[in-house]
C-alpha atoms as a PDB file:
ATOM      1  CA  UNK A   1      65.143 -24.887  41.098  1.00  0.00           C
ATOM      2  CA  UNK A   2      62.944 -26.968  42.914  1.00  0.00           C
ATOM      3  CA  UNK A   3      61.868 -30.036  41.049  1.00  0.00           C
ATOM      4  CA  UNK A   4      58.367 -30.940  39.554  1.00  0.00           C
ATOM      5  CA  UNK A   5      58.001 -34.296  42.377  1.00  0.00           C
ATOM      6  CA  UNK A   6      58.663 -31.929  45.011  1.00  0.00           C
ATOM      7  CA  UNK A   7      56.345 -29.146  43.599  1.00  0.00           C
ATOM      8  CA  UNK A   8      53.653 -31.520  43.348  1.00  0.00           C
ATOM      9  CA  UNK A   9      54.238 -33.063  46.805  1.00  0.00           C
ATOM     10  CA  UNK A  10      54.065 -29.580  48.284  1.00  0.00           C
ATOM     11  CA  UNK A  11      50.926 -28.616  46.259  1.00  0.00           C
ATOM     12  CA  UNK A  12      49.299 -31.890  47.469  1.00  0.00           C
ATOM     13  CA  UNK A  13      50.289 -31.708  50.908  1.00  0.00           C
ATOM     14  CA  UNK A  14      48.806 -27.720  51.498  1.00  0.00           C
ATOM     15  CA  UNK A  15      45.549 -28.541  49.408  1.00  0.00           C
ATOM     16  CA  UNK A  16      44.993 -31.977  52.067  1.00  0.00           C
ATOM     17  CA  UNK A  17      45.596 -29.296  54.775  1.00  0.00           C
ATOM     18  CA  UNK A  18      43.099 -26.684  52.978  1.00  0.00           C
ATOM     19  CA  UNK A  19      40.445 -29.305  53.052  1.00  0.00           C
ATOM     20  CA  UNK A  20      41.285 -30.534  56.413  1.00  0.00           C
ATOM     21  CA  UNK A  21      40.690 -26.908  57.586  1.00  0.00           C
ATOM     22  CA  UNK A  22      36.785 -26.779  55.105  1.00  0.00           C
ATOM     23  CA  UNK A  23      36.644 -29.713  57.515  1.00  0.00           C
ATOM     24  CA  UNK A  24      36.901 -27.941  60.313  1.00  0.00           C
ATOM     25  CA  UNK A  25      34.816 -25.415  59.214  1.00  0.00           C
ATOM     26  CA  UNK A  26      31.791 -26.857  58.089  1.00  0.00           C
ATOM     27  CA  UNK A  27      31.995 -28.470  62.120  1.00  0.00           C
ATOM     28  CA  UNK A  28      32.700 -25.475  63.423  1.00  0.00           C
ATOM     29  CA  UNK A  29      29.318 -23.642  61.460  1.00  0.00           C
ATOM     30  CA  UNK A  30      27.447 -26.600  61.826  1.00  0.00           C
ATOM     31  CA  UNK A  31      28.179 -26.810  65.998  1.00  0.00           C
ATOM     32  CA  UNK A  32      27.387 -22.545  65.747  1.00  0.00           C
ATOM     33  CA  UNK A  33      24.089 -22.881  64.061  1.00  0.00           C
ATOM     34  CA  UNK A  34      22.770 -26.027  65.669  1.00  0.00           C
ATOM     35  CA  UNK A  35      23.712 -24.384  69.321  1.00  0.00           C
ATOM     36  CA  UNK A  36      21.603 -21.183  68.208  1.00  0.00           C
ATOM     37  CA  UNK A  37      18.908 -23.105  66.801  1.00  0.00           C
ATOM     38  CA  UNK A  38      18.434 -25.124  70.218  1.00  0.00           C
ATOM     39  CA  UNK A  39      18.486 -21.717  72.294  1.00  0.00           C
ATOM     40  CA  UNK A  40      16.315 -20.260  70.188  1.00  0.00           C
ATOM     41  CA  UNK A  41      13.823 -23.121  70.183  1.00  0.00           C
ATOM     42  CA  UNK A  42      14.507 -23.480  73.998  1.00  0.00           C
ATOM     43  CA  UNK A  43      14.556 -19.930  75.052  1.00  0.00           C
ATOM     44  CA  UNK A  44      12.161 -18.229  72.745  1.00  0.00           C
ATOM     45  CA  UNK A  45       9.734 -21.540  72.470  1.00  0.00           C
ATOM     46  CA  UNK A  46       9.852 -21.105  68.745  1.00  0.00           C
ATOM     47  CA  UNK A  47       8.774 -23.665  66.449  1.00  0.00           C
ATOM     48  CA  UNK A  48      12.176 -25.241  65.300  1.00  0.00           C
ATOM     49  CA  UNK A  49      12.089 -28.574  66.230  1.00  0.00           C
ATOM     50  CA  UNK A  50      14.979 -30.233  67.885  1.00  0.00           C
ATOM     51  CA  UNK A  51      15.354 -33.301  65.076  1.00  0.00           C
ATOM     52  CA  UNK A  52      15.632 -30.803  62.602  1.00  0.00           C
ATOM     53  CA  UNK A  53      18.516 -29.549  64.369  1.00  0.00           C
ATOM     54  CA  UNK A  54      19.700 -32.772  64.999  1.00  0.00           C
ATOM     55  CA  UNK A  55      19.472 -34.141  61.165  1.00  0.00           C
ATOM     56  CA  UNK A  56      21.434 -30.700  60.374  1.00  0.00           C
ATOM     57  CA  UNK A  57      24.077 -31.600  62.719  1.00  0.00           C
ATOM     58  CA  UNK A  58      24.545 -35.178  61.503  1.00  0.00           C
ATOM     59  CA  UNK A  59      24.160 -33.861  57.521  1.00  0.00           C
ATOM     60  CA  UNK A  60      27.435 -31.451  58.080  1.00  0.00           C
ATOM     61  CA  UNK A  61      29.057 -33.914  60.132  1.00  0.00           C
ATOM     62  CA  UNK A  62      28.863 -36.491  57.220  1.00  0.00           C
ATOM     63  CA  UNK A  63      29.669 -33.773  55.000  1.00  0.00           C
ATOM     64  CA  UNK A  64      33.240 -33.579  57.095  1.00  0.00           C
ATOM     65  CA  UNK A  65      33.682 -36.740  57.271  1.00  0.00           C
ATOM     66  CA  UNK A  66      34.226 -36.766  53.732  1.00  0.00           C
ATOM     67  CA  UNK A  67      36.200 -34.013  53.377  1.00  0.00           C
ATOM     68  CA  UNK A  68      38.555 -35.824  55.956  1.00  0.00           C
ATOM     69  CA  UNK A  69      38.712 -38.481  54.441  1.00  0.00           C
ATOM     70  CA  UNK A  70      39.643 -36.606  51.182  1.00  0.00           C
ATOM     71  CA  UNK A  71      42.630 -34.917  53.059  1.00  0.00           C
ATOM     72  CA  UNK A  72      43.973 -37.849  54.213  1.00  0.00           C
ATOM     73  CA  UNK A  73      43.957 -39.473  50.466  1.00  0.00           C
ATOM     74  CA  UNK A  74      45.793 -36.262  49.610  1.00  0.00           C
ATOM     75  CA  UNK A  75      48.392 -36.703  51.964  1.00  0.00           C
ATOM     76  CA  UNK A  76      49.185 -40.642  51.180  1.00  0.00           C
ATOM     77  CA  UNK A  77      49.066 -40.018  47.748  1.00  0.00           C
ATOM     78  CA  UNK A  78      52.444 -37.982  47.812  1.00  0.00           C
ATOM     79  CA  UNK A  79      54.276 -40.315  49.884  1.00  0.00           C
ATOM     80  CA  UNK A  80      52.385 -43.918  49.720  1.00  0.00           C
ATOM     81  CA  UNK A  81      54.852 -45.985  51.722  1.00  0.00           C
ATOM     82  CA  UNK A  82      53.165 -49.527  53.362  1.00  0.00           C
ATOM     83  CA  UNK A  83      52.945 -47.893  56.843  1.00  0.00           C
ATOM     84  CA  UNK A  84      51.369 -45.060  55.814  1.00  0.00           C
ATOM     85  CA  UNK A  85      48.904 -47.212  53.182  1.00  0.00           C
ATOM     86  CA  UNK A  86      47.763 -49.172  56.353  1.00  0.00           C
ATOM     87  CA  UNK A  87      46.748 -46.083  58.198  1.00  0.00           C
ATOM     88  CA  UNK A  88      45.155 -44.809  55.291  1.00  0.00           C
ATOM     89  CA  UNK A  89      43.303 -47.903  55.046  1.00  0.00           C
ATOM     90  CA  UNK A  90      42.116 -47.961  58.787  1.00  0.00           C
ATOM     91  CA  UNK A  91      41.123 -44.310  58.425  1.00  0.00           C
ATOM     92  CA  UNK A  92      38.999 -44.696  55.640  1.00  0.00           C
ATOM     93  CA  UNK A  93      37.178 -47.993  57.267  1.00  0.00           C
ATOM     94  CA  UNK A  94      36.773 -45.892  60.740  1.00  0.00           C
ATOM     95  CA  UNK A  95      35.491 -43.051  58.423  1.00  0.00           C
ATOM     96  CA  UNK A  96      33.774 -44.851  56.125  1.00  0.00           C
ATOM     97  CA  UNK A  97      32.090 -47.278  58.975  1.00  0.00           C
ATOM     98  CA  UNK A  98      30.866 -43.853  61.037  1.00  0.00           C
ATOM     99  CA  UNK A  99      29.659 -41.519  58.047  1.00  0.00           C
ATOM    100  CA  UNK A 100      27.543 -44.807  57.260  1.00  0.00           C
ATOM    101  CA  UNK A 101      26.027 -45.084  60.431  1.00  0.00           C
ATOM    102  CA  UNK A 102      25.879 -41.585  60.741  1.00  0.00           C
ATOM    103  CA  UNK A 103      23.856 -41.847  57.391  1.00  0.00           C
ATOM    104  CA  UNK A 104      21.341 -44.609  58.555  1.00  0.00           C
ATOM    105  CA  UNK A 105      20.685 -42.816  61.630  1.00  0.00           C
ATOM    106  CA  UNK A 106      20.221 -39.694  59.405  1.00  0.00           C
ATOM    107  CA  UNK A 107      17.495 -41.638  56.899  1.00  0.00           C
ATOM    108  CA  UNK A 108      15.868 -43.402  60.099  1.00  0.00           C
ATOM    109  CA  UNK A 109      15.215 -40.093  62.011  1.00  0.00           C
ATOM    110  CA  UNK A 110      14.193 -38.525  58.780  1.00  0.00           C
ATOM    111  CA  UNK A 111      11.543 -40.914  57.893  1.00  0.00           C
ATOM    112  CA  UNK A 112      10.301 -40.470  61.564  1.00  0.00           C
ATOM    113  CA  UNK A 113       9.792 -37.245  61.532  1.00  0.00           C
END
């Protein structure tokens, strides 16, 4: 019978990879729509305008981010050695350092438009 740390370390290690692959999704739907918004808006001359698609873009990209950064909590959390507490820790400043820029640029674009 496989014991409860184990159980728990296998739960917590497949839900980091579930919300790595939402990750991936919400990139992969975000890339889809914003690439048929800009034909559409280039093609057919509708009236979409390109920052909206832009400020899409970056809002699902943040939105990622974040569930990344969630996955990768998940995985330390089962097996929080010092190596793998340092990565964690330069992950989540890289992260951390673009969703916040990514952010900024977000608010700045949105108060141009």
């Amino acid at each position: 019978m496989m014991q409860l740390e184990e159980l728990v370390k296998l739960i917590t290690l497949s839900l980091g990879s579930v919300v790595e692959g939402i990750a991936a999704i919400v990139i992969a739907h975000a890339i889809v729509r914003a690439f048929v918004l800009y034909i559409r808006s280039s093609v057919l001359h509708s009236t979409i305008d390109k920052m909206e698609i832009r400020l899409s873009l970056g809002k699902s990209l943040a939105l990622a981010l974040e569930f990344l950064l969630a996955a990768d909590i998940l995985r330390t959390a089962v097996a929080p050695n010092w190596d793998d507490i340092g990565k964690l820790a330069a992950i989540a400043a890289l992260r951390t350092l673009l969703n916040y820029f990514l952010e900024r640029e977000l608010k700045h674009s949105e108060i141009k438009s």
